[in-house]
N, C-alpha and C. Protein backbone atom coordinates (compact mmCIF):
# COMPACT_ATOMS: atom_id res chain seq x y z
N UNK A 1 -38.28 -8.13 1.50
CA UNK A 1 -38.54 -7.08 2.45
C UNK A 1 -38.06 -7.48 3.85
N UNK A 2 -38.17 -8.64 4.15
CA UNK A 2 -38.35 -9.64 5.45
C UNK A 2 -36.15 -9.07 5.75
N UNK A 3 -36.03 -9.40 4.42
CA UNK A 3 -34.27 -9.19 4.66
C UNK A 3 -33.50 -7.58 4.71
N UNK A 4 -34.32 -7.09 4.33
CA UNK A 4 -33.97 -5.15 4.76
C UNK A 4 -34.38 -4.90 6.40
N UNK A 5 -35.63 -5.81 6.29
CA UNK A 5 -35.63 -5.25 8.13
C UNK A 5 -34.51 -5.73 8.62
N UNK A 6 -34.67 -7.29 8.55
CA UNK A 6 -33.05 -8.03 9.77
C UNK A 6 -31.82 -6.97 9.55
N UNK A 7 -31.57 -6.68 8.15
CA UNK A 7 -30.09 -6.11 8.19
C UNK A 7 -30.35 -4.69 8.94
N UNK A 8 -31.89 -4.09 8.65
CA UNK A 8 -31.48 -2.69 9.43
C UNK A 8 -31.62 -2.55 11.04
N UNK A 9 -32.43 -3.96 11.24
CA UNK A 9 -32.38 -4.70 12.67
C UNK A 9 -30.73 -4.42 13.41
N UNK A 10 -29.72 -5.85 12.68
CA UNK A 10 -28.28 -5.83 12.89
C UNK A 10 -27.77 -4.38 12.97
N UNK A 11 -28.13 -3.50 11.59
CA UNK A 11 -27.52 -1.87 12.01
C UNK A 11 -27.87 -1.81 13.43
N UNK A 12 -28.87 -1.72 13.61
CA UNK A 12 -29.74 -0.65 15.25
C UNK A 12 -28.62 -1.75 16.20
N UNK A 13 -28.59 -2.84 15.99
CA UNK A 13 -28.02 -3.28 17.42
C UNK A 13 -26.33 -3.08 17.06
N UNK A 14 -25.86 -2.98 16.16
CA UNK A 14 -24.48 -2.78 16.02
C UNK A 14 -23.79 -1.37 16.46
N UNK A 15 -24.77 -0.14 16.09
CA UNK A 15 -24.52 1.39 16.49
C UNK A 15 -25.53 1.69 17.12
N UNK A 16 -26.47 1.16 18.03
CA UNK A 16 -27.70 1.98 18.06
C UNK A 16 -26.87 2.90 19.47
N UNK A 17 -25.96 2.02 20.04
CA UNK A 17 -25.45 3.10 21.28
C UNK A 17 -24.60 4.16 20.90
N UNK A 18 -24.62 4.57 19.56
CA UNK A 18 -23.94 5.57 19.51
C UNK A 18 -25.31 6.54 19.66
N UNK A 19 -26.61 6.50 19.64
CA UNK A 19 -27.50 7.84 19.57
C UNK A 19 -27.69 8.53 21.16
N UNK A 20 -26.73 7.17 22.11
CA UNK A 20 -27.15 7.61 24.13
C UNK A 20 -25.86 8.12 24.12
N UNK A 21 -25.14 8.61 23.31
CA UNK A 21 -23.62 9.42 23.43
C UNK A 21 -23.95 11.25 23.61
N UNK A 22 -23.39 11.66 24.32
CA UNK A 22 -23.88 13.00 23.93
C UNK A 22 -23.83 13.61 22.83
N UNK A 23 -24.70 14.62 22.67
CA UNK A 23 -24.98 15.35 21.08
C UNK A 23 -23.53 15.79 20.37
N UNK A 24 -22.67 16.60 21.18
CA UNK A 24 -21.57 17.03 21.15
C UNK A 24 -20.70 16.02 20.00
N UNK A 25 -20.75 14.87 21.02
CA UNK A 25 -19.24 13.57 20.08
C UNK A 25 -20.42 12.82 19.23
N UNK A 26 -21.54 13.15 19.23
CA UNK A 26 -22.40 12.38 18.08
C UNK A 26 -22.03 12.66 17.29
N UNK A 27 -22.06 14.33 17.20
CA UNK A 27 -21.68 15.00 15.72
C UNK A 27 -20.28 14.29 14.97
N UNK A 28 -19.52 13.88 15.93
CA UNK A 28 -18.05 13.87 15.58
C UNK A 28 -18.07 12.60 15.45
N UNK A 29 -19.28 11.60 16.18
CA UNK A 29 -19.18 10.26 15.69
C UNK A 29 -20.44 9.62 15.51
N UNK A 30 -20.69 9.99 14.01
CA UNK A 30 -21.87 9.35 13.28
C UNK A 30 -22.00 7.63 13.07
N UNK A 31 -22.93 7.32 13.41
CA UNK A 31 -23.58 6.09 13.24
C UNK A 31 -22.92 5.18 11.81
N UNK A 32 -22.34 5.33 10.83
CA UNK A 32 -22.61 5.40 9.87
C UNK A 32 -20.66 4.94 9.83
N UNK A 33 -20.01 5.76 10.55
CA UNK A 33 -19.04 5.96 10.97
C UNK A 33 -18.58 4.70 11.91
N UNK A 34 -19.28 4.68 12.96
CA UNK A 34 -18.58 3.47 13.72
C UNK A 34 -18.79 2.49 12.93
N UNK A 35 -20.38 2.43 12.12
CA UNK A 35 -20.63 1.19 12.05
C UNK A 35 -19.58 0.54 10.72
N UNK A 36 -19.10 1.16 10.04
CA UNK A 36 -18.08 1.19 8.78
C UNK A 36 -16.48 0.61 9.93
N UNK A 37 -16.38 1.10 10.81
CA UNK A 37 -15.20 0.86 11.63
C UNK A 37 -15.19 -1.06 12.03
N UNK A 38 -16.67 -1.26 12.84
CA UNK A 38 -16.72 -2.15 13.37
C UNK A 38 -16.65 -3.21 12.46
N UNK A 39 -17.34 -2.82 10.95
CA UNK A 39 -17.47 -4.01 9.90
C UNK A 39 -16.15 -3.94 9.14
N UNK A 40 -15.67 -2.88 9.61
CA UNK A 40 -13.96 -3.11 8.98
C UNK A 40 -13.14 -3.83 9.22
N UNK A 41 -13.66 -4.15 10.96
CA UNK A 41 -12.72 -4.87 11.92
C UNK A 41 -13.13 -6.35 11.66
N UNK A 42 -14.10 -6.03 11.49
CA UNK A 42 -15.06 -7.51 11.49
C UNK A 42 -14.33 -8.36 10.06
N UNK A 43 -14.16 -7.88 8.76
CA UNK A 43 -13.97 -8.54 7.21
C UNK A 43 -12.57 -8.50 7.80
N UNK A 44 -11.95 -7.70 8.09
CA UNK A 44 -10.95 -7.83 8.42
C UNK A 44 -9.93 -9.14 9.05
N UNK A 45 -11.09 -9.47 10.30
CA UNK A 45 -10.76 -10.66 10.91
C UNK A 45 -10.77 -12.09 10.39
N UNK A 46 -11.92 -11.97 9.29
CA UNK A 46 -12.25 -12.88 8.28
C UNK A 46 -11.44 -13.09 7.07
N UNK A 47 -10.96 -12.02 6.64
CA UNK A 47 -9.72 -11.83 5.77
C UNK A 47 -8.27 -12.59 6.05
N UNK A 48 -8.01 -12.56 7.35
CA UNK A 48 -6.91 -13.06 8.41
C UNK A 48 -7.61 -14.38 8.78
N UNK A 49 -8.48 -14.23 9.04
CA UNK A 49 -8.60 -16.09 9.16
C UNK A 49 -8.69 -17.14 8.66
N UNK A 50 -9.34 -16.77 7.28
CA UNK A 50 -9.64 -17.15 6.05
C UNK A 50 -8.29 -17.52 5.16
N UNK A 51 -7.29 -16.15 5.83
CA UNK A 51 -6.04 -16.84 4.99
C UNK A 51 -5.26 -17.88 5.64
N UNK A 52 -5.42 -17.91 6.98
CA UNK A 52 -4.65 -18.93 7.77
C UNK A 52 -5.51 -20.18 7.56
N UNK A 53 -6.37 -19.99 6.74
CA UNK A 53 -7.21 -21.69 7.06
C UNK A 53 -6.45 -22.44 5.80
N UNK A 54 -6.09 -21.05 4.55
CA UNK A 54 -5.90 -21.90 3.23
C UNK A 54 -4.54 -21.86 3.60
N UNK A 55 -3.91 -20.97 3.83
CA UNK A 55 -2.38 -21.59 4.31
C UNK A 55 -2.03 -23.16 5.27
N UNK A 56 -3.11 -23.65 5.77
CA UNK A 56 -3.01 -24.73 6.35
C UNK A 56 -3.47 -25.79 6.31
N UNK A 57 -4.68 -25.38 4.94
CA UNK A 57 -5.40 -26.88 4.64
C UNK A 57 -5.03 -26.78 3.03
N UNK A 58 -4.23 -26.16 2.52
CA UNK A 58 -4.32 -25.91 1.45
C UNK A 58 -2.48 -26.19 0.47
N UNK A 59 -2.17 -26.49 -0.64
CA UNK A 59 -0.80 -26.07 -1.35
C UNK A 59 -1.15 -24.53 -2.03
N UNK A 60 -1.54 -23.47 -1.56
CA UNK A 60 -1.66 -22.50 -2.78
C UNK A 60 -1.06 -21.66 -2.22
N UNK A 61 -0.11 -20.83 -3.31
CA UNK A 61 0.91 -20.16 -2.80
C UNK A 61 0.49 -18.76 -2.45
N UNK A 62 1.05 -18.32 -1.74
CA UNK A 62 1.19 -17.22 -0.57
C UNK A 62 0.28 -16.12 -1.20
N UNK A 63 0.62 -15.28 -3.00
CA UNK A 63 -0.09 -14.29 -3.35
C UNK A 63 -1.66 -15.21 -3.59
N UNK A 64 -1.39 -16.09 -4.07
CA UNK A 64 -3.09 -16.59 -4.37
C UNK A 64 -3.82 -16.92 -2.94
N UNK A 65 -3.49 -17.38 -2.03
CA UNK A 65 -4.20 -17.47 -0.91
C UNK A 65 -4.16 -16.11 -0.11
N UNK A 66 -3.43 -14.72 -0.37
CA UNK A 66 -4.08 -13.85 0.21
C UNK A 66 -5.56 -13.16 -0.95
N UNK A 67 -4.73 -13.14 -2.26
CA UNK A 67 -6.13 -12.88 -2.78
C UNK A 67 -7.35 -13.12 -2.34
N UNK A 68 -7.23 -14.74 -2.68
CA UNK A 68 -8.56 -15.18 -2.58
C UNK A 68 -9.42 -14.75 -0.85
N UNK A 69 -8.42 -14.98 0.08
CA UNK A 69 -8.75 -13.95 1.23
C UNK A 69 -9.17 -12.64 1.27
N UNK A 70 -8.51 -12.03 0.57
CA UNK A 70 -8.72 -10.84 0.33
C UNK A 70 -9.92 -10.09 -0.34
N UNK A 71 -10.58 -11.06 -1.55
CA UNK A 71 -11.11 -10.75 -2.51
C UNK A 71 -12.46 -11.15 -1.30
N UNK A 72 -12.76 -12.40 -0.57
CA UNK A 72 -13.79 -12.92 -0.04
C UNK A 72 -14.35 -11.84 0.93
N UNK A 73 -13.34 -10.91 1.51
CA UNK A 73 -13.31 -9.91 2.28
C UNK A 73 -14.04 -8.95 1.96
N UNK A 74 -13.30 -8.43 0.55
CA UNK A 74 -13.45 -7.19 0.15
C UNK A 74 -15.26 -7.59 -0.59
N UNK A 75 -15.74 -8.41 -0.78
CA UNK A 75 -16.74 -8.91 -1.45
C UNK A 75 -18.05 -8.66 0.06
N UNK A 76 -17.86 -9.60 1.09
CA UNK A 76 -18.47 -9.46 2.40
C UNK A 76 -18.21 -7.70 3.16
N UNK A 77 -17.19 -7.10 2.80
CA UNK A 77 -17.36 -5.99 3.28
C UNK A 77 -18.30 -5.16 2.29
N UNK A 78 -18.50 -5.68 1.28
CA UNK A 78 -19.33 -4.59 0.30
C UNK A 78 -20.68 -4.86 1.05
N UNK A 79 -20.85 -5.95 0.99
CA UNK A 79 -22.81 -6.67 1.03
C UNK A 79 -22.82 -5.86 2.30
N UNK A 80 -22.38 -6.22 3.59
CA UNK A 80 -22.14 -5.70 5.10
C UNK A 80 -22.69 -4.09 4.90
N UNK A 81 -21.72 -3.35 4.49
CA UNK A 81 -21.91 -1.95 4.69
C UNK A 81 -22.89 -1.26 3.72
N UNK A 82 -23.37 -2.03 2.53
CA UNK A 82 -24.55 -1.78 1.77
C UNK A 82 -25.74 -1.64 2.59
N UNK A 83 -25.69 -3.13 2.98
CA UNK A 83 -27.13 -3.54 3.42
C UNK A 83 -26.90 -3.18 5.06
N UNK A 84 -26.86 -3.08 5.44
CA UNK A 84 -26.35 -2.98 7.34
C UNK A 84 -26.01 -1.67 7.90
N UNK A 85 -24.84 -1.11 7.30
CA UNK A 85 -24.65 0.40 7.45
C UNK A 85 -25.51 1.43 6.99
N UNK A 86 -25.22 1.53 5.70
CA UNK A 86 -25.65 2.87 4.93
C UNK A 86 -27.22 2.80 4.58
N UNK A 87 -27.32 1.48 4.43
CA UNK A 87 -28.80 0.93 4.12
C UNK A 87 -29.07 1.85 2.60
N UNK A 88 -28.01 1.10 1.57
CA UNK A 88 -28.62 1.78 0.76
C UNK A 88 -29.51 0.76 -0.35
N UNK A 89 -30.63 1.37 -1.09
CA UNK A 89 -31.55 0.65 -1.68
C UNK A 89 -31.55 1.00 -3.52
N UNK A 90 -29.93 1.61 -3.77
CA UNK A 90 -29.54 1.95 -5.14
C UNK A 90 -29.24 0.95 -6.25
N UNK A 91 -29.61 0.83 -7.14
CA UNK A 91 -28.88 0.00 -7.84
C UNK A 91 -27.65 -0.95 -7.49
N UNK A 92 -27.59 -1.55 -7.30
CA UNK A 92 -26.24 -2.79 -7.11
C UNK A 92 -25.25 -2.50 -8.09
N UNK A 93 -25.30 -2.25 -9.29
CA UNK A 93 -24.34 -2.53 -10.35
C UNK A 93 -23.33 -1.57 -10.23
N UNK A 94 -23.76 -0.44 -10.59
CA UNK A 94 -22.65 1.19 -10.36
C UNK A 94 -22.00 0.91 -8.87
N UNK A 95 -22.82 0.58 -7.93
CA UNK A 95 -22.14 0.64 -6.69
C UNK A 95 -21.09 -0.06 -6.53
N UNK A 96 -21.18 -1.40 -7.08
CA UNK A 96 -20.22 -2.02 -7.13
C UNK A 96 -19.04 -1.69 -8.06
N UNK A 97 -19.11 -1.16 -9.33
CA UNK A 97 -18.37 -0.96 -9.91
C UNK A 97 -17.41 0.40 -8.95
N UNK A 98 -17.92 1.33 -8.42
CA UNK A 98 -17.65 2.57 -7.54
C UNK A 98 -16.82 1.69 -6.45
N UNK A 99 -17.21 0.85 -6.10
CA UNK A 99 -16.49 -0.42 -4.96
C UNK A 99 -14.87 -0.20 -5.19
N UNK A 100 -14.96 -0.99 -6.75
CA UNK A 100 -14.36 -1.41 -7.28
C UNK A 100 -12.86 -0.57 -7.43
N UNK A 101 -13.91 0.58 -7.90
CA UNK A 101 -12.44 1.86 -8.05
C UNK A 101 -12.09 2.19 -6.99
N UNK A 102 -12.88 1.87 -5.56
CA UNK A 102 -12.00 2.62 -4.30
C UNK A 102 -11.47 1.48 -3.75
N UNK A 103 -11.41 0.36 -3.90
CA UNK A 103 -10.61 -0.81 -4.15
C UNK A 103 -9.47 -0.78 -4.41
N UNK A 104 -9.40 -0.25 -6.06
CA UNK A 104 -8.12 0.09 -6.39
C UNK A 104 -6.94 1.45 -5.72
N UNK A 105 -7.91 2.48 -5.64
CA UNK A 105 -7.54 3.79 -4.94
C UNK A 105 -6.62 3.15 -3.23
N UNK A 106 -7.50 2.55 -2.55
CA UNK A 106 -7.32 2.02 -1.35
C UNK A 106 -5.54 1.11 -1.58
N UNK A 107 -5.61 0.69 -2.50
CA UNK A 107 -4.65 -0.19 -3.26
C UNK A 107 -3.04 0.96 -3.30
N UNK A 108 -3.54 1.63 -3.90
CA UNK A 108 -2.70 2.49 -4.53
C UNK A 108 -2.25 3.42 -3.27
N UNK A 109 -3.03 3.97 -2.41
CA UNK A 109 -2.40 4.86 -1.45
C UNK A 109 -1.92 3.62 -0.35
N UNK A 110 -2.20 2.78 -0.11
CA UNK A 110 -1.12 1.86 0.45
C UNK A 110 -0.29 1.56 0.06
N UNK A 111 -0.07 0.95 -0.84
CA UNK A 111 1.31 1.48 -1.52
C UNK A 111 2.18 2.43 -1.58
N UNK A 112 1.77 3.78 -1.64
CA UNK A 112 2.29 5.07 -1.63
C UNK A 112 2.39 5.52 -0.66
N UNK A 113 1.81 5.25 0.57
CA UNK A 113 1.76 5.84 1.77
C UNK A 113 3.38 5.11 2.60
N UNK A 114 2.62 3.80 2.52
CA UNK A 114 3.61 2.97 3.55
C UNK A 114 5.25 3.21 2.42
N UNK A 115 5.18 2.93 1.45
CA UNK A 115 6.65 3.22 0.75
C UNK A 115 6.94 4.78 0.78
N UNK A 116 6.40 5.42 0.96
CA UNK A 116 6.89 6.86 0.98
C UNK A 116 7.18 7.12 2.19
N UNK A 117 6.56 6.86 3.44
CA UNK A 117 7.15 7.47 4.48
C UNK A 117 8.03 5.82 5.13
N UNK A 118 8.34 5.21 4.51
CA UNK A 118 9.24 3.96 4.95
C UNK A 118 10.49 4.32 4.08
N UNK A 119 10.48 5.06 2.89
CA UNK A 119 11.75 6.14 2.04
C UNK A 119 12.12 7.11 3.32
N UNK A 120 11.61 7.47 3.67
CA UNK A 120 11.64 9.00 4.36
C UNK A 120 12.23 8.36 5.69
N UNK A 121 12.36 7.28 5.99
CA UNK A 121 12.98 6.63 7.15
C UNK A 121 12.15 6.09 8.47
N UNK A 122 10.55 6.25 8.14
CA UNK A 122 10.67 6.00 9.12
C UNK A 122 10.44 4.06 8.97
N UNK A 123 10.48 3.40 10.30
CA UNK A 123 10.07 1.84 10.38
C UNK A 123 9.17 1.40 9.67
N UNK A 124 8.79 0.44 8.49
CA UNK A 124 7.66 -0.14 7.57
C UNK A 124 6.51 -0.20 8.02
N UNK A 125 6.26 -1.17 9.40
CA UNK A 125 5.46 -1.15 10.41
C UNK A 125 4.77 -0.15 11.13
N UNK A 126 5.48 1.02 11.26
CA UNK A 126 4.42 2.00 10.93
C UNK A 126 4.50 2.78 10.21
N UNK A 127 5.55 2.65 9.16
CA UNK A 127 4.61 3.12 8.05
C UNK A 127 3.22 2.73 7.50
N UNK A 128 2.92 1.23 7.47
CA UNK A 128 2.07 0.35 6.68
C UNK A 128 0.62 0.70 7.75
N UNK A 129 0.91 0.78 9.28
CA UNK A 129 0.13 1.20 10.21
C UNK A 129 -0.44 3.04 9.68
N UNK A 130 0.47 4.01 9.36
CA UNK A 130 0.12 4.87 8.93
C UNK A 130 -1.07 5.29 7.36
N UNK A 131 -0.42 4.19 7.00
CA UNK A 131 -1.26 3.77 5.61
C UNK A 131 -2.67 3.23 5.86
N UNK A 132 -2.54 2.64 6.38
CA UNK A 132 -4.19 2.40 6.85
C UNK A 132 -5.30 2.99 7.76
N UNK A 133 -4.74 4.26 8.26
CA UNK A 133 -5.21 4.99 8.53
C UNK A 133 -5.58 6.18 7.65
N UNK A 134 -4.93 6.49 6.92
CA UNK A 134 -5.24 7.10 5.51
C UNK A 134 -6.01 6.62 4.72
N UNK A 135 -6.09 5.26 4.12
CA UNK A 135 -6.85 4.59 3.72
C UNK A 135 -8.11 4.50 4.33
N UNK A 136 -8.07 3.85 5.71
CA UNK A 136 -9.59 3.74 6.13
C UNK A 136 -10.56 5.35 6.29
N UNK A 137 -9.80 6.52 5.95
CA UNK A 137 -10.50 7.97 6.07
C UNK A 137 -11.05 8.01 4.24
N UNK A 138 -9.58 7.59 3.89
CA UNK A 138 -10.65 7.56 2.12
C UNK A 138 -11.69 6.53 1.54
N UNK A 139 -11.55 5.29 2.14
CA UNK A 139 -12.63 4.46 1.94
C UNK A 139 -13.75 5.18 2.55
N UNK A 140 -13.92 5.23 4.23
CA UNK A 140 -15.25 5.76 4.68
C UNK A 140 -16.11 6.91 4.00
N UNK A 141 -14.73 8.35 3.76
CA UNK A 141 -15.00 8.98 2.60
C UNK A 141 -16.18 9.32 1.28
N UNK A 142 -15.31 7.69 1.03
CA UNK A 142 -15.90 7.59 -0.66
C UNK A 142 -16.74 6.43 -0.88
N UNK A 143 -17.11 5.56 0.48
CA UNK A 143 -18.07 5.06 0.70
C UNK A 143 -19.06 5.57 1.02
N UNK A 144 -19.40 6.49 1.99
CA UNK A 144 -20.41 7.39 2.37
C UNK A 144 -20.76 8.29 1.24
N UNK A 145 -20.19 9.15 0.55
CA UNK A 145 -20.92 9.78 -0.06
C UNK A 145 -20.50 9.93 -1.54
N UNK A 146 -20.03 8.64 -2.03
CA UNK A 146 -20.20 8.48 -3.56
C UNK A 146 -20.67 6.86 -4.06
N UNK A 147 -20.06 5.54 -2.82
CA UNK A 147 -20.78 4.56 -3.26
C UNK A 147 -22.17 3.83 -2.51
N UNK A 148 -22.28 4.27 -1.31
CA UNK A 148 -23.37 3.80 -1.26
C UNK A 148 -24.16 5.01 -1.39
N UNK A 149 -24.22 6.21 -1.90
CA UNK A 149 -25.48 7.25 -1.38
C UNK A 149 -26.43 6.94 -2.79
N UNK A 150 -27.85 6.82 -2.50
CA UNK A 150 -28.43 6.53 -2.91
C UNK A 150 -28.79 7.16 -4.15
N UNK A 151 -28.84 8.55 -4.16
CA UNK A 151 -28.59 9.72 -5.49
C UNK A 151 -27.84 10.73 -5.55
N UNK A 152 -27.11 10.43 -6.44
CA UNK A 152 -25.81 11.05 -6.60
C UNK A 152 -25.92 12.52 -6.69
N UNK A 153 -24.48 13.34 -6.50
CA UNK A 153 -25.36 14.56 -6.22
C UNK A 153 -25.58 14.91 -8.10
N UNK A 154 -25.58 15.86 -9.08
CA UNK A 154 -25.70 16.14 -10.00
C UNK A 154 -24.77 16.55 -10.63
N UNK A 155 -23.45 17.22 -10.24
CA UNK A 155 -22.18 16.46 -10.59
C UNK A 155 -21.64 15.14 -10.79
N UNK A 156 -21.79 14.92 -9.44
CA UNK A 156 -21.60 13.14 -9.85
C UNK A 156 -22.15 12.24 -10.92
N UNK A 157 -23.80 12.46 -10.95
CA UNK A 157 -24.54 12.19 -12.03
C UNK A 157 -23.84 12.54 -13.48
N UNK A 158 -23.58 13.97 -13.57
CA UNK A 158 -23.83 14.54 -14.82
C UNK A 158 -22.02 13.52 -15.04
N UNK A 159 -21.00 13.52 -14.54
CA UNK A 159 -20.27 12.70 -14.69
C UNK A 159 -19.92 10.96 -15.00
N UNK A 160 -21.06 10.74 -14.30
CA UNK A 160 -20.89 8.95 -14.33
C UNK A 160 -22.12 9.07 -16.05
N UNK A 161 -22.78 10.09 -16.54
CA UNK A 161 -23.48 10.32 -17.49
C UNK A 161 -22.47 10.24 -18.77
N UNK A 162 -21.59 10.93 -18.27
CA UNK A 162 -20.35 10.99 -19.69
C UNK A 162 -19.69 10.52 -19.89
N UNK A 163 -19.18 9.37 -18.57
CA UNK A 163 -18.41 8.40 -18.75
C UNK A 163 -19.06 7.22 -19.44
N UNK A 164 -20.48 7.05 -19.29
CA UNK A 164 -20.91 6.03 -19.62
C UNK A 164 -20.88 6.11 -21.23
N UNK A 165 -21.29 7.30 -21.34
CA UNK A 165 -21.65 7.47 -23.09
C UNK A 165 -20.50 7.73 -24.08
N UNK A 166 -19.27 7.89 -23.41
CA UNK A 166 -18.40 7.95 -24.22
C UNK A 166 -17.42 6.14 -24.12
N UNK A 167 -18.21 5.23 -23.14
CA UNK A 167 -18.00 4.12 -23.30
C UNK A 167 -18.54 3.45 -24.23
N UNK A 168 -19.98 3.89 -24.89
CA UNK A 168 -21.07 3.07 -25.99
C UNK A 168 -20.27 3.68 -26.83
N UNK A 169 -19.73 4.45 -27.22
CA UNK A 169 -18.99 5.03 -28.82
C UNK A 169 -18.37 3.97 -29.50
């Protein structure tokens, strides 16, 4: 219990100044919202530092030391915005697995984003810059209201219901 307060502690001091914003850009900038931004920036930095430590204390080649960067990231950004942001108190397992697929999704429109409009001519660099802005609207997205929300709506339910049971067959 002692560890739900601290993390919803860290929330209040991480966004609590978004509630002295006026009502107006509140609406337009939810709590929930920055705080997904700031911990983006945050794994982010850890992701990048983490790879420069194994690139320099390390022989492991270039794709395995971003993984493992990557993966340490994507692992600390889950716990972070579970417990800290959204404060959700759902099952762990589905969520993570839900992680997992917008993981891959996140995967996939970077890919498609930055190579499609880097086809189309414009510079990689921002293409790849364009891509992650796309990306970070579908993660927040499908973080907010399919992996951390606490009960799904009844679609969602009646879905993750049929997927499951046509997995026991």
């Amino acid at each position: 219990m002692g560890s739900t307060r601290s993390a919803e502690r860290a929330g209040d001091l991480l966004t609590g100044w978004v509630d002295r914003l006026p009502p107006r850009l509140r609406r337009f900038l939810p709590r929930d919202l920055v705080g997904f931004a700031i911990l983006g920036a945050f794994t982010l930095s850890v992701d990048l530092a983490l790879l420069v430590l194994l690139r320099h204390t390390t022989r492991l080649p270039l794709p395995v030391a971003v993984s493992v960067a990557y993966l340490t990231a994507f692992g600390l950004n889950f716990v972070l915005n579970r417990t800290v942001n959204f404060r959700s108190h759902a099952p762990v397992g589905p969520q993570v697995l839900r992680y997992a697929l917008v993981a891959c999704g996140d995967y996939l429109l970077t890919v498609g984003v930055s190579s499609g409009l880097a086809a189309l001519g414009l510079d990689f660099r921002v293409a790849r810059l364009a891509a992650s802005f796309t990306v970070a609207v579908f993660t927040y997205t499908a973080s907010r209201w399919w992996v951390f929300r606490d009960r799904p709506t009844p679609a969602v339910a009646a879905l993750e219901e049929a997927v499951a049971g046509h997995s026991t067959m």
